[in-house]
Protein backbone atom coordinates (compact mmCIF):
# COMPACT_ATOMS: atom_id res chain seq x y z
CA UNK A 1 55.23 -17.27 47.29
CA UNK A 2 56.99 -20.11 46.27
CA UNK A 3 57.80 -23.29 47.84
CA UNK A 4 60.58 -25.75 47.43
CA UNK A 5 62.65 -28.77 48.47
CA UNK A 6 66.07 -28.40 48.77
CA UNK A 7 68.99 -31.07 49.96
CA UNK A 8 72.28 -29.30 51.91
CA UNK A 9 74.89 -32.13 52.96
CA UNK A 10 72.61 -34.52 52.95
CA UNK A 11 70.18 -32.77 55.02
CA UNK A 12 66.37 -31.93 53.49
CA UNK A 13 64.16 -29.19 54.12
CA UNK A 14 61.36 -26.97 52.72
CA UNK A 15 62.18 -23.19 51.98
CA UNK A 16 60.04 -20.12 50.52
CA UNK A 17 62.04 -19.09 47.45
CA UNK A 18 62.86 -15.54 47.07
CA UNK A 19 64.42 -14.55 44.16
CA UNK A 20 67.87 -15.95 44.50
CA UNK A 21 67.66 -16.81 47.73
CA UNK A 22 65.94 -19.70 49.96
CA UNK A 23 64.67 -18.74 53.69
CA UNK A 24 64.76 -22.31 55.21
CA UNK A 25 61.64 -23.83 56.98
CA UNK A 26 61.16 -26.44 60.08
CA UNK A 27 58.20 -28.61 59.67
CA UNK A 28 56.43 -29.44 56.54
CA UNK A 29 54.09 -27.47 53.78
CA UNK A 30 52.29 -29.98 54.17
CA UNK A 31 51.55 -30.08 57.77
CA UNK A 32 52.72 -27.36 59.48
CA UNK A 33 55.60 -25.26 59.56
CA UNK A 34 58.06 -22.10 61.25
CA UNK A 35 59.75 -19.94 59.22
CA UNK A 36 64.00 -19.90 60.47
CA UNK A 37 66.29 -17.48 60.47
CA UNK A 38 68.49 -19.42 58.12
CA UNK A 39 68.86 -18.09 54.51
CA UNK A 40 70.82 -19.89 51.70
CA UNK A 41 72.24 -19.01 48.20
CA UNK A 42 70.04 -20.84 45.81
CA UNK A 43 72.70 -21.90 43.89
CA UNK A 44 74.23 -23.39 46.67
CA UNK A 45 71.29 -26.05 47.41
CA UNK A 46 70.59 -28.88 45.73
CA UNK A 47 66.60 -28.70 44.26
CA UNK A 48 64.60 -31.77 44.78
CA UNK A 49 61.23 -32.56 43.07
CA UNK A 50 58.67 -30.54 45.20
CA UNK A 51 56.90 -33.29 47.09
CA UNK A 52 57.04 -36.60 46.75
CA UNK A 53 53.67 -38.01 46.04
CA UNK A 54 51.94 -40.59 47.99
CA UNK A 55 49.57 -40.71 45.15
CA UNK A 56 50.25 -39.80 41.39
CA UNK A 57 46.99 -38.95 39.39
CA UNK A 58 47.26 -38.43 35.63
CA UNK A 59 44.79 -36.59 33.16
CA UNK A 60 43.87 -38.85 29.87
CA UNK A 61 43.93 -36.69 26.65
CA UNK A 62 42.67 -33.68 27.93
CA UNK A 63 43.53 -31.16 25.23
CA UNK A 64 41.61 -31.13 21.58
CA UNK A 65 45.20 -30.36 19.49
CA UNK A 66 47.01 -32.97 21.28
CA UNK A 67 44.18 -35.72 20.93
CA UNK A 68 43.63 -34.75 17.22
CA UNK A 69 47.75 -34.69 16.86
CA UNK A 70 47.65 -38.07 18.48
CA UNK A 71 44.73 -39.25 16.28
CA UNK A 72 46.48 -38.50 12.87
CA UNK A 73 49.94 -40.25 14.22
CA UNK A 74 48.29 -43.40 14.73
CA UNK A 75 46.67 -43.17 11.63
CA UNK A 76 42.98 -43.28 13.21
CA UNK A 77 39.93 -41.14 13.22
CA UNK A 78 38.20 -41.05 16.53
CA UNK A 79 35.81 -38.42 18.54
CA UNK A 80 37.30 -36.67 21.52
CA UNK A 81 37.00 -38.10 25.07
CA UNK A 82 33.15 -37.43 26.00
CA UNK A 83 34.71 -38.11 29.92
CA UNK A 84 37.53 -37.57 31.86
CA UNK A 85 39.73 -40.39 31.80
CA UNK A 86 42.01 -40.46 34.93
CA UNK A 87 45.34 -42.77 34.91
CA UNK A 88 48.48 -43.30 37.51
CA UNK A 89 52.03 -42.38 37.04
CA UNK A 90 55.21 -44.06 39.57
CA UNK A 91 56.12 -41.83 41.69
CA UNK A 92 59.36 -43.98 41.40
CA UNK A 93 59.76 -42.30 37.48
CA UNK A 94 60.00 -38.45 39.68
CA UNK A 95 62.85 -36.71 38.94
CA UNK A 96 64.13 -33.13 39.89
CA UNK A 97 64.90 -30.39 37.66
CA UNK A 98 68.80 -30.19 36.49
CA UNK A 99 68.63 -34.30 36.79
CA UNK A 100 69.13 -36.10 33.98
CA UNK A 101 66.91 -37.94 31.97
CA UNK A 102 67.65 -41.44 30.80
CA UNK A 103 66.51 -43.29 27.76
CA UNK A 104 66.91 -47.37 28.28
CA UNK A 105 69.32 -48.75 25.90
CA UNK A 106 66.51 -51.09 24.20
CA UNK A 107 64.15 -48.11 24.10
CA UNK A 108 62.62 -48.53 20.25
CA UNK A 109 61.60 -44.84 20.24
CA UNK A 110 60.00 -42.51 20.13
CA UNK A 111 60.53 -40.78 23.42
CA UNK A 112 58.47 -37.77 23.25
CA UNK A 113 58.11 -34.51 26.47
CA UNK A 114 54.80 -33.93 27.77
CA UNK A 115 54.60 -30.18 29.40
CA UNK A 116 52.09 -29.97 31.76
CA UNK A 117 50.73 -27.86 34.83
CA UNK A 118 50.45 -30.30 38.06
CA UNK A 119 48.19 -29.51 40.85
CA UNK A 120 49.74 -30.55 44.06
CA UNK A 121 47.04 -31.44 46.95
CA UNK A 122 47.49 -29.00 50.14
CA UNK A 123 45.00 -30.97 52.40
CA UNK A 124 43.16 -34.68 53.19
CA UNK A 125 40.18 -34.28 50.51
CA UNK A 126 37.17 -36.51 49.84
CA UNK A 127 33.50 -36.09 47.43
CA UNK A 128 34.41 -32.53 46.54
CA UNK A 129 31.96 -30.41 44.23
CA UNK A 130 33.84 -28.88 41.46
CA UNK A 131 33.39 -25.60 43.22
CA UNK A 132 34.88 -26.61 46.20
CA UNK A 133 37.17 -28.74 44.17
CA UNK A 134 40.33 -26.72 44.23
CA UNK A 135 40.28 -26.19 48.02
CA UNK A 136 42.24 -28.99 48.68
CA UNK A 137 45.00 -27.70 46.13
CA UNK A 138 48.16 -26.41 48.16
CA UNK A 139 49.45 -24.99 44.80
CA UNK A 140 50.86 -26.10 41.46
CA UNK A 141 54.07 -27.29 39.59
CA UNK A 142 55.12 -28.35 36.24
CA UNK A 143 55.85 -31.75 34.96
CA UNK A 144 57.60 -33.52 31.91
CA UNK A 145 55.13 -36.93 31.27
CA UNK A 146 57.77 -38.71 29.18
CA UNK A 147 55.93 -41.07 26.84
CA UNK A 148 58.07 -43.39 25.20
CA UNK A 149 55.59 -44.47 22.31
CA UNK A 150 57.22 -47.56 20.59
CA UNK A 151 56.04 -49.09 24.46
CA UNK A 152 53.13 -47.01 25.01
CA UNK A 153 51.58 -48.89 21.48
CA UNK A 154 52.65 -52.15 22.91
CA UNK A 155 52.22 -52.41 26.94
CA UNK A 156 48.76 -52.76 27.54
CA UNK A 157 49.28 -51.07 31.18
CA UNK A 158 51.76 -48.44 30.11
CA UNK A 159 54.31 -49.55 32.56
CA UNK A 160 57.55 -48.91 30.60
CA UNK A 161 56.36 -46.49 28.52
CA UNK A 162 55.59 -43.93 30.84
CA UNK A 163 57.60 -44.76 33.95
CA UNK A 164 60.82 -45.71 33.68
CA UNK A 165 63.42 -44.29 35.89
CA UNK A 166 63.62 -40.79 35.15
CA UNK A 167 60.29 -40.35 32.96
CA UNK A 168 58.75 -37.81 35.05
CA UNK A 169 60.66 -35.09 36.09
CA UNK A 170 58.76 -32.51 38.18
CA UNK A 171 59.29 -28.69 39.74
CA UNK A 172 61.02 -26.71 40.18
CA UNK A 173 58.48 -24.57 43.14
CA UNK A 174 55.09 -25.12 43.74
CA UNK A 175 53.39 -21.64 43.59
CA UNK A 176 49.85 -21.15 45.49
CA UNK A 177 46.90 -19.01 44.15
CA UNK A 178 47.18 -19.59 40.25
CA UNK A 179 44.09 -19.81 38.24
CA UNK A 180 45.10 -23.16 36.85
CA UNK A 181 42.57 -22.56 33.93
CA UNK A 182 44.47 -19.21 32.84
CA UNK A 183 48.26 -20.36 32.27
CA UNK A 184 50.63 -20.35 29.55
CA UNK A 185 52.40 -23.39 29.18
CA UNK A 186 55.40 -23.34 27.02
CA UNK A 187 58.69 -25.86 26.11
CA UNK A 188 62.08 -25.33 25.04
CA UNK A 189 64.26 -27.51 23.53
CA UNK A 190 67.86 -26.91 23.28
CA UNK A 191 66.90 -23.25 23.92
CA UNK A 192 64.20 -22.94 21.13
CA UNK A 193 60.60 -22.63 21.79
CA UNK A 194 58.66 -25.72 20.32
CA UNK A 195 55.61 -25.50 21.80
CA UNK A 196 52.67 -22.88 23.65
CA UNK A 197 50.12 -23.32 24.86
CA UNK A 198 47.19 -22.16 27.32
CA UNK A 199 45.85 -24.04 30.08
CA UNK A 200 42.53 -22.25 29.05
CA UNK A 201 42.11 -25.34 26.26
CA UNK A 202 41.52 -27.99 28.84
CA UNK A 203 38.87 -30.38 27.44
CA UNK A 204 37.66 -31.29 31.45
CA UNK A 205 39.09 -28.22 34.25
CA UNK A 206 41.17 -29.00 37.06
CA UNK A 207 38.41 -28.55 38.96
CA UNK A 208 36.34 -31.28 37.32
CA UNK A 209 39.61 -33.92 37.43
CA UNK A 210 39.85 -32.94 40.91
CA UNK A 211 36.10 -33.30 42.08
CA UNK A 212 35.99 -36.84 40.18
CA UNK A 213 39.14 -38.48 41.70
CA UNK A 214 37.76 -37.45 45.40
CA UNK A 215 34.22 -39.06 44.89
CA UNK A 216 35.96 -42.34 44.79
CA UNK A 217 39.55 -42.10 46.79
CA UNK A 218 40.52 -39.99 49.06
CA UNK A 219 43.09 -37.18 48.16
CA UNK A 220 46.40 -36.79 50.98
CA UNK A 221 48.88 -34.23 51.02
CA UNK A 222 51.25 -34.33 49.07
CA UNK A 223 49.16 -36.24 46.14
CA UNK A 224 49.52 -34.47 42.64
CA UNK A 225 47.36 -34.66 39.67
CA UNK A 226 48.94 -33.90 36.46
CA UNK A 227 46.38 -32.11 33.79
CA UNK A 228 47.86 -33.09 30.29
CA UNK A 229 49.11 -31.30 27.56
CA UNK A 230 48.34 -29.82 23.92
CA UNK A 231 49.53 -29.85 20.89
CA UNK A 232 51.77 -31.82 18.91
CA UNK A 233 55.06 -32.92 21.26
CA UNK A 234 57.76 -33.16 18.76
CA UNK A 235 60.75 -32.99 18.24
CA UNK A 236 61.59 -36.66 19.75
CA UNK A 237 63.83 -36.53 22.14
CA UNK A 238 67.49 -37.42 21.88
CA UNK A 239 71.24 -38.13 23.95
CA UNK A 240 72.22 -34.85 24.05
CA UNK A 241 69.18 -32.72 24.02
CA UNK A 242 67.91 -30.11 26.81
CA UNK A 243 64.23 -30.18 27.54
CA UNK A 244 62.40 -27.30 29.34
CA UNK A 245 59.32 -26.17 30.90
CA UNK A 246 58.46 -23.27 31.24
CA UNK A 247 55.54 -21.26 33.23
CA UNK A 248 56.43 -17.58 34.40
CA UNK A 249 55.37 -18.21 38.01
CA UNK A 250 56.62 -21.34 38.48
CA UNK A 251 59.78 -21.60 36.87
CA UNK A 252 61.67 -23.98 34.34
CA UNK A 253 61.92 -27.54 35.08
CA UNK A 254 65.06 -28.17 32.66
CA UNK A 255 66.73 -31.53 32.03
CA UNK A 256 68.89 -32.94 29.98
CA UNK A 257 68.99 -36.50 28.17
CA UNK A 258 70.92 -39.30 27.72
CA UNK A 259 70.21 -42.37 25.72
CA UNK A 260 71.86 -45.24 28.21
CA UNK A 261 74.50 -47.30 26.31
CA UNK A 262 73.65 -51.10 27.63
């Protein structure tokens, strides 16, 4: 099964993607829904980003090759996170796979992909156990965290550096019933593979990011939490490059960049 959002002049629905085909739905994942008896091309739909969240959860570093990557950049030694560290993304920075990403103008660089597995919350969720933790989740997506880093070093909140317009694309499906802790994770750019790797290497689980948000605010459908990423994420990103992600169930979220002129 896999879910989507799709625009058709102007008009937005949900649809269960099959193959190259989309069988249209009334209501809402999210609520409840009816399957109709109208069936589109894919190729003839416009895809949106999956949900729109009304909350957007973030993982700190939660992978040991990423942190340690991250570590020798700056040019520090440190120990790896002892706790989960949970940050905030705008959900105003969402974009959908095929859109284009945009580097500001003034953007000092570098602009680097994130590739990461997103959990996407199914169901109103509060104080969760770990074990009961991924109850809630409706299913899971992929997502591009943008990090511009020249801003990242230098905005104490991270506002420009990780959400400007465009810095978080998301999609393409969400897909129910994956073992989040068992995927392969893997990004292309410009059609050569620069980076794999397993979601197996989490330093904290889903489960555990999950069960910590809840004990404090309550999850809502349609909220997604977005689990990091490993290893180093180079090359930098460029005007004219092609970024993908890529996860066998879920799809490829693919989207090209620009570097804006003024």
């Amino acid at each position: 099964m896999k879910y989507g959002r799709f625009e058709q002049q102007g008009r937005v629905f949900f649809g269960i993607v099959e193959g190259d085909a989309v069988q249209e739905l009334e209501g809402s994942i999210f609520d409840s829904y009816s399957k109709t008896t109208k069936r589109h091309a894919l190729a003839d739909l416009k895809i949106l980003t999956p949900c729109m969240p009304y909350n957007f959860y973030c993982a700190g570093l939660n992978y040991l090759a990423h942190f340690e990557w991250a570590s020798k950049r700056k040019g520090i030694e440190r120990k790896p996170p002892t706790k989960a560290d949970i940050g905030y993304r705008s959900p105003n920075a969402l974009c959908a796979t095929g859109e284009t990403i945009i580097i500001p103008a003034d953007s000092p660089g570098p602009v680097q992909y994130e590739g990461e597995l997103v959990a996407v919350i199914g169901r109103k969720a509060k104080k969760l156990s770990e074990a009961d933790a991924l109850s809630c989740v409706l299913g899971y997506t992929l997502g591009n965290d943008l990090s511009e880093r020249g801003w990242q070093a230098s905005d104490r909140t991270l506002w420009r550096g990780k959400n400007c317009d465009t810095f978080k694309p998301m999609g393409p499906f969400i897909v129910p019933g994956l073992d989040p802790m068992n995927l392969t994770i893997s990004v292309r750019m410009n059609g050569e593979q620069v980076s794999e790797y397993s979601t197996s290497k989490m330093l904290f689980s889903a489960q555990h990011y999950i069960s910590q948000i809840s004990q404090y605010m309550t999850l809502w459908p349609g909220d997604v939490v977005w689990l990091g990423t490993d290893n180093p994420t180079l090359p930098d990103l460029k005007g004219g490059d092609v970024c993908e992600i890529i996860q066998q169930d879920i799809g490829v979220l693919s989207n090209p960049v620009i570097r804006a002129k003024e």
